[in-house]
PDB file of N, CA and C in Angstrom:
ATOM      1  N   UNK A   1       2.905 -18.025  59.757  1.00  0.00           N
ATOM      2  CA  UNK A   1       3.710 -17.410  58.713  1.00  0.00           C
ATOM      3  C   UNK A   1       3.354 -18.046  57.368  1.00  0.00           C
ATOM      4  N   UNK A   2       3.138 -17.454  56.262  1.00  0.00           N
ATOM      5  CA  UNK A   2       2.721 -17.858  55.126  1.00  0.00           C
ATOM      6  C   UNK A   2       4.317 -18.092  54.345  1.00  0.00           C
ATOM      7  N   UNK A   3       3.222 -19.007  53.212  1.00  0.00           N
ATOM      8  CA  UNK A   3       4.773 -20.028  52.290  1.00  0.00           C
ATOM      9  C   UNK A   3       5.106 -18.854  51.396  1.00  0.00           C
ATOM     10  N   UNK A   4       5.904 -18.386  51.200  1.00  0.00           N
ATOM     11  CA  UNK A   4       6.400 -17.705  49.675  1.00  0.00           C
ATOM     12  C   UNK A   4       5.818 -18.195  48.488  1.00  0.00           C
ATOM     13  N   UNK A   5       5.248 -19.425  48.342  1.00  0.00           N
ATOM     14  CA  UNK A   5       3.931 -19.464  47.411  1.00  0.00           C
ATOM     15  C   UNK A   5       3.052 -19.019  47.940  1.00  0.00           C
ATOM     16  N   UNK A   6       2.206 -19.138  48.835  1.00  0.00           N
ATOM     17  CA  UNK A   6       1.370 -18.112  49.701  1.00  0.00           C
ATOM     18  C   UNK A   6       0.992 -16.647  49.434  1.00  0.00           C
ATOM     19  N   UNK A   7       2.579 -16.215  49.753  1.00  0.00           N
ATOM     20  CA  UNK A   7       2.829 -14.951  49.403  1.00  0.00           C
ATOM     21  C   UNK A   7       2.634 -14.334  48.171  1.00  0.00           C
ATOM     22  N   UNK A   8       3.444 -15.256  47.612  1.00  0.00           N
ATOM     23  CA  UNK A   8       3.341 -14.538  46.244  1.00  0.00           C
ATOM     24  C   UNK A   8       2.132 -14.368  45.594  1.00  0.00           C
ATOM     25  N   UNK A   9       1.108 -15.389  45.818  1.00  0.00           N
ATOM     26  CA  UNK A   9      -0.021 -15.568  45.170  1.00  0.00           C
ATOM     27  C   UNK A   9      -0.866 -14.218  45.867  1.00  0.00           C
ATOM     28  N   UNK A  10      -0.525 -14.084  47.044  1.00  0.00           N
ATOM     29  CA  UNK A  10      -1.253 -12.352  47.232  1.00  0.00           C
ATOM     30  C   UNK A  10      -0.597 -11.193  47.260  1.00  0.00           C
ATOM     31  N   UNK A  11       0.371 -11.209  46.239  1.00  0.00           N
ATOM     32  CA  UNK A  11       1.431 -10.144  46.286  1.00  0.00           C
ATOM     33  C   UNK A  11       0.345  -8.854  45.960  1.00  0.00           C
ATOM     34  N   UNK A  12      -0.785  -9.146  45.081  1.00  0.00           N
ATOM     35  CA  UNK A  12      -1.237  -7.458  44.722  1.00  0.00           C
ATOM     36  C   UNK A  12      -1.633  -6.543  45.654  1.00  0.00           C
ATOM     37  N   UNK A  13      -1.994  -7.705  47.119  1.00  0.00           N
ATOM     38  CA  UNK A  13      -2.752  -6.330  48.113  1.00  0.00           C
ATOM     39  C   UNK A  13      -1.240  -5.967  48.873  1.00  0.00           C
ATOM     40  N   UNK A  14       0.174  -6.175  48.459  1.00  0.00           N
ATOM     41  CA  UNK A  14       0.847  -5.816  49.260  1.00  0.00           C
ATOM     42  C   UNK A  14       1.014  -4.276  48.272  1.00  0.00           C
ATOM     43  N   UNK A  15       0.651  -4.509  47.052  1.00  0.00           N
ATOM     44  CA  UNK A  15       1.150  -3.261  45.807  1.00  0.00           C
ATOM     45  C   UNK A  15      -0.441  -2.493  46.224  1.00  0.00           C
ATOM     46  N   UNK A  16      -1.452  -2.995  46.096  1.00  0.00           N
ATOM     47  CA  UNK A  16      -2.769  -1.875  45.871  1.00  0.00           C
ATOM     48  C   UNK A  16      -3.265  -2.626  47.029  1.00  0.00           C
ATOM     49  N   UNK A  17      -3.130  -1.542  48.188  1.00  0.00           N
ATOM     50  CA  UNK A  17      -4.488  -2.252  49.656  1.00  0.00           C
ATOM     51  C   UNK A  17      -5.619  -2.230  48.964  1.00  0.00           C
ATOM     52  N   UNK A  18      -6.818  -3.191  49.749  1.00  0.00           N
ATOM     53  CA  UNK A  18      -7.975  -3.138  48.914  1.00  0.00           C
ATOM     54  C   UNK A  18      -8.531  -1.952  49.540  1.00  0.00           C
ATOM     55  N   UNK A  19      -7.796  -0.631  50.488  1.00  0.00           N
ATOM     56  CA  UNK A  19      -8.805   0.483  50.936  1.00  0.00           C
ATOM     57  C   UNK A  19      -8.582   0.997  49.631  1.00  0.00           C
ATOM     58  N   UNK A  20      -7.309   1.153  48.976  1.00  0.00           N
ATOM     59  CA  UNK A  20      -7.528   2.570  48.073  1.00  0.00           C
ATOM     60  C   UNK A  20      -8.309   2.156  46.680  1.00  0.00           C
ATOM     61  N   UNK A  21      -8.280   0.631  46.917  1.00  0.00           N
ATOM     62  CA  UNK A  21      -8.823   0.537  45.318  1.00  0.00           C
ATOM     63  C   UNK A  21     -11.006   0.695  45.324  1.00  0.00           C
ATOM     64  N   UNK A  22     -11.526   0.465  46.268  1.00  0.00           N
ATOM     65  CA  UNK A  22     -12.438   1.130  46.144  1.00  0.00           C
ATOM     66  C   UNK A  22     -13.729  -0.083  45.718  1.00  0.00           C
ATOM     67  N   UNK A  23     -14.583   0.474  45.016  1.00  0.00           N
ATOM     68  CA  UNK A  23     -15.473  -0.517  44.729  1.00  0.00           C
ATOM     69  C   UNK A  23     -14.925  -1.345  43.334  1.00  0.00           C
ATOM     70  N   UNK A  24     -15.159  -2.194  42.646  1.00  0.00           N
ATOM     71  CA  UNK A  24     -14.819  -2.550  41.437  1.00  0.00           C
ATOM     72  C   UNK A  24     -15.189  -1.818  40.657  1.00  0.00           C
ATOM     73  N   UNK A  25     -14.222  -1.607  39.648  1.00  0.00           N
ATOM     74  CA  UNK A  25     -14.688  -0.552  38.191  1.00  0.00           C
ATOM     75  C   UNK A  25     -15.138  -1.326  37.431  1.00  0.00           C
ATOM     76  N   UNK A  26     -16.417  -0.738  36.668  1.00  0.00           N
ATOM     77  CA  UNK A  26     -16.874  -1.569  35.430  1.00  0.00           C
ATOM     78  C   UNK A  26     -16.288  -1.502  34.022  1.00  0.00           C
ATOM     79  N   UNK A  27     -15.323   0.162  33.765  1.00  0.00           N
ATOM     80  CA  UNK A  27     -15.550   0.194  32.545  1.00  0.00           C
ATOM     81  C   UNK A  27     -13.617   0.732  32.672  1.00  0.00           C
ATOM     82  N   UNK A  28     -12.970   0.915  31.518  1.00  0.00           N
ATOM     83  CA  UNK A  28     -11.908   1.565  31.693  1.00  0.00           C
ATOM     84  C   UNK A  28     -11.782   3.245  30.165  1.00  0.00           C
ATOM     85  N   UNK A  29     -10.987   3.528  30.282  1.00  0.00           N
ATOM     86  CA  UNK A  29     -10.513   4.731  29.451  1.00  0.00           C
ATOM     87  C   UNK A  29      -8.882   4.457  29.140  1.00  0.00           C
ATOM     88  N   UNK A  30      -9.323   4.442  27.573  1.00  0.00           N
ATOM     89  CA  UNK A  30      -7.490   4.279  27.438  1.00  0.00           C
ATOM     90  C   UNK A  30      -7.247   5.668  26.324  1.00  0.00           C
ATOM     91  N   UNK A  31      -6.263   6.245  26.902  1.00  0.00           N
ATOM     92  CA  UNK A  31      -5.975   7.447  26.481  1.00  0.00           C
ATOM     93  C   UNK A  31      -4.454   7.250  25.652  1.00  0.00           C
ATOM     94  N   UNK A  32      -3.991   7.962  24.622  1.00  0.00           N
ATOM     95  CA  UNK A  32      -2.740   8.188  24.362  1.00  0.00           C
ATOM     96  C   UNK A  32      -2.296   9.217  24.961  1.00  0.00           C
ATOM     97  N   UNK A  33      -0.508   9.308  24.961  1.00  0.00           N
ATOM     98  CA  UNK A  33      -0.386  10.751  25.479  1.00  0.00           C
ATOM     99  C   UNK A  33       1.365  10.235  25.256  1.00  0.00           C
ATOM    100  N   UNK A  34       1.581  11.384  25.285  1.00  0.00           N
ATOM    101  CA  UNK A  34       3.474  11.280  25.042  1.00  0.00           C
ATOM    102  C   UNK A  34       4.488  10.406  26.085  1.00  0.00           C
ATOM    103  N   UNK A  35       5.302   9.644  25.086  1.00  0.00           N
ATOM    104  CA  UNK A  35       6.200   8.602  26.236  1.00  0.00           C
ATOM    105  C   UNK A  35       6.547   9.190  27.028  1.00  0.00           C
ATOM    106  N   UNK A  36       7.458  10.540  26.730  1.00  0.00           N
ATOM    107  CA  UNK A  36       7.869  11.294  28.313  1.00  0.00           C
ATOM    108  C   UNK A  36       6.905  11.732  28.830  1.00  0.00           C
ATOM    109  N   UNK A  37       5.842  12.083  28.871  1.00  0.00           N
ATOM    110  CA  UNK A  37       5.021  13.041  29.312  1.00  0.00           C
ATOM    111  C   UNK A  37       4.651  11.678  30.860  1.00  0.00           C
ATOM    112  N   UNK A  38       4.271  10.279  30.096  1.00  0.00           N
ATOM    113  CA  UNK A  38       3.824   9.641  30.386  1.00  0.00           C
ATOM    114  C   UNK A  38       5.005   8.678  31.649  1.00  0.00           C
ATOM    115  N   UNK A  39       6.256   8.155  31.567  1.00  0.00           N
ATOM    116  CA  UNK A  39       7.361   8.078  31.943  1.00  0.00           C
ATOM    117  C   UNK A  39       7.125   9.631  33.098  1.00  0.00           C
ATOM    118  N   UNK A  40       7.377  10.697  33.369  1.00  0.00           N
ATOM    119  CA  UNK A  40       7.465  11.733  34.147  1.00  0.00           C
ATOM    120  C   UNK A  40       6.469  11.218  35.623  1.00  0.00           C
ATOM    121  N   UNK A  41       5.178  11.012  34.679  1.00  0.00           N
ATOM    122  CA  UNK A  41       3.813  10.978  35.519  1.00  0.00           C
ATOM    123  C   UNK A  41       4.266   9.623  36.493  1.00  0.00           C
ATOM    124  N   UNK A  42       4.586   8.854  36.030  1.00  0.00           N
ATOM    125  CA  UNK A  42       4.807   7.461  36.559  1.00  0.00           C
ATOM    126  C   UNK A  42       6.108   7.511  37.672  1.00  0.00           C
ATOM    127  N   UNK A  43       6.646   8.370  37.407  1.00  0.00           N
ATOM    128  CA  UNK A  43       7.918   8.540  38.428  1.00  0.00           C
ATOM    129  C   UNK A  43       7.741   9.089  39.345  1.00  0.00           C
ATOM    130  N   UNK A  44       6.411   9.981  38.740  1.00  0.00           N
ATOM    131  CA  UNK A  44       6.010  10.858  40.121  1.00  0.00           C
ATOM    132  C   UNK A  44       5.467  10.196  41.153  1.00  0.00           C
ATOM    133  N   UNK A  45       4.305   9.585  40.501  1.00  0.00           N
ATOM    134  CA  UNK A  45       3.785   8.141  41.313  1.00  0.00           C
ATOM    135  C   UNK A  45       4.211   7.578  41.944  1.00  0.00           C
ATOM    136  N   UNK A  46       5.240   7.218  41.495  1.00  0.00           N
ATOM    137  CA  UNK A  46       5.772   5.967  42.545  1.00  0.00           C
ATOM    138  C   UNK A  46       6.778   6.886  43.333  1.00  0.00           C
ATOM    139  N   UNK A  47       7.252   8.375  42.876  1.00  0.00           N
ATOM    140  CA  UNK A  47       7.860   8.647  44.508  1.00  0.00           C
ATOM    141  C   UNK A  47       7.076   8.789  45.354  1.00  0.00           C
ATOM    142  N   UNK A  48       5.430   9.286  45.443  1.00  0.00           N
ATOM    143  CA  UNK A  48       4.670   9.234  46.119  1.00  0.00           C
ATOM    144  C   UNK A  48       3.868   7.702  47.059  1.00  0.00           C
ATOM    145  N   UNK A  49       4.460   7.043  45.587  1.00  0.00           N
ATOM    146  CA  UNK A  49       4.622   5.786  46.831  1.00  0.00           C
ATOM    147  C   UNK A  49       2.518   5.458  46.395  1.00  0.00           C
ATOM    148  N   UNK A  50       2.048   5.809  45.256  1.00  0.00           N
ATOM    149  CA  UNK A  50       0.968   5.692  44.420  1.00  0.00           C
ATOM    150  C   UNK A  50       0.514   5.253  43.542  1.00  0.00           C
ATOM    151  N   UNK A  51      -0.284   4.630  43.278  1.00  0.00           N
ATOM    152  CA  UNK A  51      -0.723   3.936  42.027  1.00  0.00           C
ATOM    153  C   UNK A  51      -1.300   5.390  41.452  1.00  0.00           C
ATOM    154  N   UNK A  52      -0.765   4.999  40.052  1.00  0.00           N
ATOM    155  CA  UNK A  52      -1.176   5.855  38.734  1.00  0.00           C
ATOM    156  C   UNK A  52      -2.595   6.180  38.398  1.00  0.00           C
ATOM    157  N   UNK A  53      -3.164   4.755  38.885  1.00  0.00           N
ATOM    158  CA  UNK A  53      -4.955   4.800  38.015  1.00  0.00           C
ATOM    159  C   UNK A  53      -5.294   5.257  39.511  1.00  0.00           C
ATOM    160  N   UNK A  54      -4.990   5.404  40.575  1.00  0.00           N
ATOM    161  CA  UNK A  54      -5.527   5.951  41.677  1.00  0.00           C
ATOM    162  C   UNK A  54      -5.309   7.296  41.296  1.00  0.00           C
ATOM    163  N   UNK A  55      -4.535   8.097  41.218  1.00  0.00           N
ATOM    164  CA  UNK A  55      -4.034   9.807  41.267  1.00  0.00           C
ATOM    165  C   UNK A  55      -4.524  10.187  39.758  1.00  0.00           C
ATOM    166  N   UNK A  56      -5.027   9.380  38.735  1.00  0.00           N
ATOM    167  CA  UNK A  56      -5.924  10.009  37.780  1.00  0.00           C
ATOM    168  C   UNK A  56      -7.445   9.888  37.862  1.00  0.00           C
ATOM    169  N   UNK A  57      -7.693   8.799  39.228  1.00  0.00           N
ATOM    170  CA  UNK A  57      -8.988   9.017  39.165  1.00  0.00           C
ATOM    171  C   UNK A  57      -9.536  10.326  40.245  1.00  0.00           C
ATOM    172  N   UNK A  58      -8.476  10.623  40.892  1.00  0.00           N
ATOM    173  CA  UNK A  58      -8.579  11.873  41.766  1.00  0.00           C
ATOM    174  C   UNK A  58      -8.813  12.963  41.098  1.00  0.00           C
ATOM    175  N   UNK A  59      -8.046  13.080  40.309  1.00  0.00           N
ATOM    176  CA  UNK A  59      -7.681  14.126  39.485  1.00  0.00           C
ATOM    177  C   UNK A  59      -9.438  14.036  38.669  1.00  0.00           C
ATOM    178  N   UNK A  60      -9.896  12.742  37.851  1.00  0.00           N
ATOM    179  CA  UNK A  60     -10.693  12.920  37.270  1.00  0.00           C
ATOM    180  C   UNK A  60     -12.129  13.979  38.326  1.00  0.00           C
ATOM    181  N   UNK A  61     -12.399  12.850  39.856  1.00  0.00           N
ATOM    182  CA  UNK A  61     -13.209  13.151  40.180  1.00  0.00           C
ATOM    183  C   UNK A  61     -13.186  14.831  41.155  1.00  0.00           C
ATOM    184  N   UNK A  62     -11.611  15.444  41.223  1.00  0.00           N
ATOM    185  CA  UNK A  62     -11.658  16.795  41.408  1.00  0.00           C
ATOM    186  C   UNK A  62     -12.310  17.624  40.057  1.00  0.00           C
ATOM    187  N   UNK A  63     -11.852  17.388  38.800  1.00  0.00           N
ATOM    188  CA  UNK A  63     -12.199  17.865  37.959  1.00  0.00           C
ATOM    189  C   UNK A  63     -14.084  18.072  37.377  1.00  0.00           C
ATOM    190  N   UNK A  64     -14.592  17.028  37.775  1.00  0.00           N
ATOM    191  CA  UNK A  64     -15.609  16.694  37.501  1.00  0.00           C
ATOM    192  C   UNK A  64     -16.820  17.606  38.464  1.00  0.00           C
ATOM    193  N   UNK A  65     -15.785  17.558  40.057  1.00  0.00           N
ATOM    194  CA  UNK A  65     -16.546  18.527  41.439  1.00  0.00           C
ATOM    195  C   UNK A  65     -16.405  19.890  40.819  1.00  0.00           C
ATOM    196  N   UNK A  66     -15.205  20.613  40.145  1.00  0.00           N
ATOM    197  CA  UNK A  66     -14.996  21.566  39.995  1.00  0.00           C
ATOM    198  C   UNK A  66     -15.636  22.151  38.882  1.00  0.00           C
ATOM    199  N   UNK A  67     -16.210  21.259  37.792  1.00  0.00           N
ATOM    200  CA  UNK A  67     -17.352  21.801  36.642  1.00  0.00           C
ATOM    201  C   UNK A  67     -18.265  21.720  37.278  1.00  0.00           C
ATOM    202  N   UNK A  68     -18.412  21.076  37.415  1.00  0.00           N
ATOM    203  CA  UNK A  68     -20.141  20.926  38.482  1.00  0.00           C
ATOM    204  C   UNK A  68     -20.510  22.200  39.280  1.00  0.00           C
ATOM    205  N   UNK A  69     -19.553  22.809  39.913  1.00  0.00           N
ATOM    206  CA  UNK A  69     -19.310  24.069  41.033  1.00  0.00           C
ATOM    207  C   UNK A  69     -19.815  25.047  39.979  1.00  0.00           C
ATOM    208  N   UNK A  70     -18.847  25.276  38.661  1.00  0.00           N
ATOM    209  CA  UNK A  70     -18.899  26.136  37.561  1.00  0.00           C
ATOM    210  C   UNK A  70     -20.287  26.283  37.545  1.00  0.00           C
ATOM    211  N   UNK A  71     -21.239  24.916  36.982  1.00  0.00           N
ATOM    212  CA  UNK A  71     -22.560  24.953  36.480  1.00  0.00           C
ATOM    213  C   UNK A  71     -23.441  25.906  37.485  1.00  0.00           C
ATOM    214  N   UNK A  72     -23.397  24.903  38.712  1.00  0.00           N
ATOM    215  CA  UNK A  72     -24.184  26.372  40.494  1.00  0.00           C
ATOM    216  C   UNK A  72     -23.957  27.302  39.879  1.00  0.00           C
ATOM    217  N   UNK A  73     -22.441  27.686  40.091  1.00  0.00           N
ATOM    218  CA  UNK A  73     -22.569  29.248  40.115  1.00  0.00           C
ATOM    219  C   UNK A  73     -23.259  29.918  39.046  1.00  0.00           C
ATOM    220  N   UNK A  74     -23.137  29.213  37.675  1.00  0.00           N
ATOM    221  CA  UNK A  74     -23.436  30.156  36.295  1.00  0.00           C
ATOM    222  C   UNK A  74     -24.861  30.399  36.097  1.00  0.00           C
ATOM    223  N   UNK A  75     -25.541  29.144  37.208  1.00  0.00           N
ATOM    224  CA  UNK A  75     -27.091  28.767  37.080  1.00  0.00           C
ATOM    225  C   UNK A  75     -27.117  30.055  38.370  1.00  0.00           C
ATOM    226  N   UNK A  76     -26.503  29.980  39.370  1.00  0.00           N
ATOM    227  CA  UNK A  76     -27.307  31.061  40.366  1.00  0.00           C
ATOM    228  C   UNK A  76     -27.273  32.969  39.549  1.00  0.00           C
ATOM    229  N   UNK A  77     -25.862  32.658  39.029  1.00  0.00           N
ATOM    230  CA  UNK A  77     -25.611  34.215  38.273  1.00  0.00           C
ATOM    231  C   UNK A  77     -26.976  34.452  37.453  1.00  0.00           C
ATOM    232  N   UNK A  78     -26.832  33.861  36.263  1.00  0.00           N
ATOM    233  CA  UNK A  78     -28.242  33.577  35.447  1.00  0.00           C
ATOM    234  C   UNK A  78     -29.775  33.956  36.119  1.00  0.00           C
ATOM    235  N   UNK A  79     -29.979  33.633  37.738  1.00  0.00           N
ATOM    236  CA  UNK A  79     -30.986  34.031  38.316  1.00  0.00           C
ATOM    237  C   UNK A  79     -31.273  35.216  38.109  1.00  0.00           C
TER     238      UNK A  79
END
């Protein structure tokens, strides 16, 4: 059984497992955006029981699959 100093000192993998966090990021993006807008997003998160920078990088890398798709298709139409 570990000491509550122990503990505490690895409290982050009890908040972020190291599965969802992934490889290390090199770089970050800091965006503005509205307190409520921003407050809403965060509530949502955590009813999901989610980290924030996890469900925007989803979001980023759906977004990114879904232009990409755009480009195929516009390049096969174009044929």
């Amino acid at each position: 059984m570990r000491s509550v100093e122990e503990s505490s000192k690895y409290r982050w993998h009890i908040v972020y497992p190291t599965a969802t966090l992934g490889p290390m990021k090199d770089v970050g993006l800091r965006i503005r955006i509205d307190r409520d807008l921003r407050e809403k997003f965060l509530r949502a998160c955590k009813a999901e029981d989610r980290p924030a920078a996890q469900v925007i990088r989803e979001f980023m890398r759906a977004y990114v699959e879904d232009k990409d798709r755009d480009k195929t298709k516009k390049r096969i139409n174009d044929s």
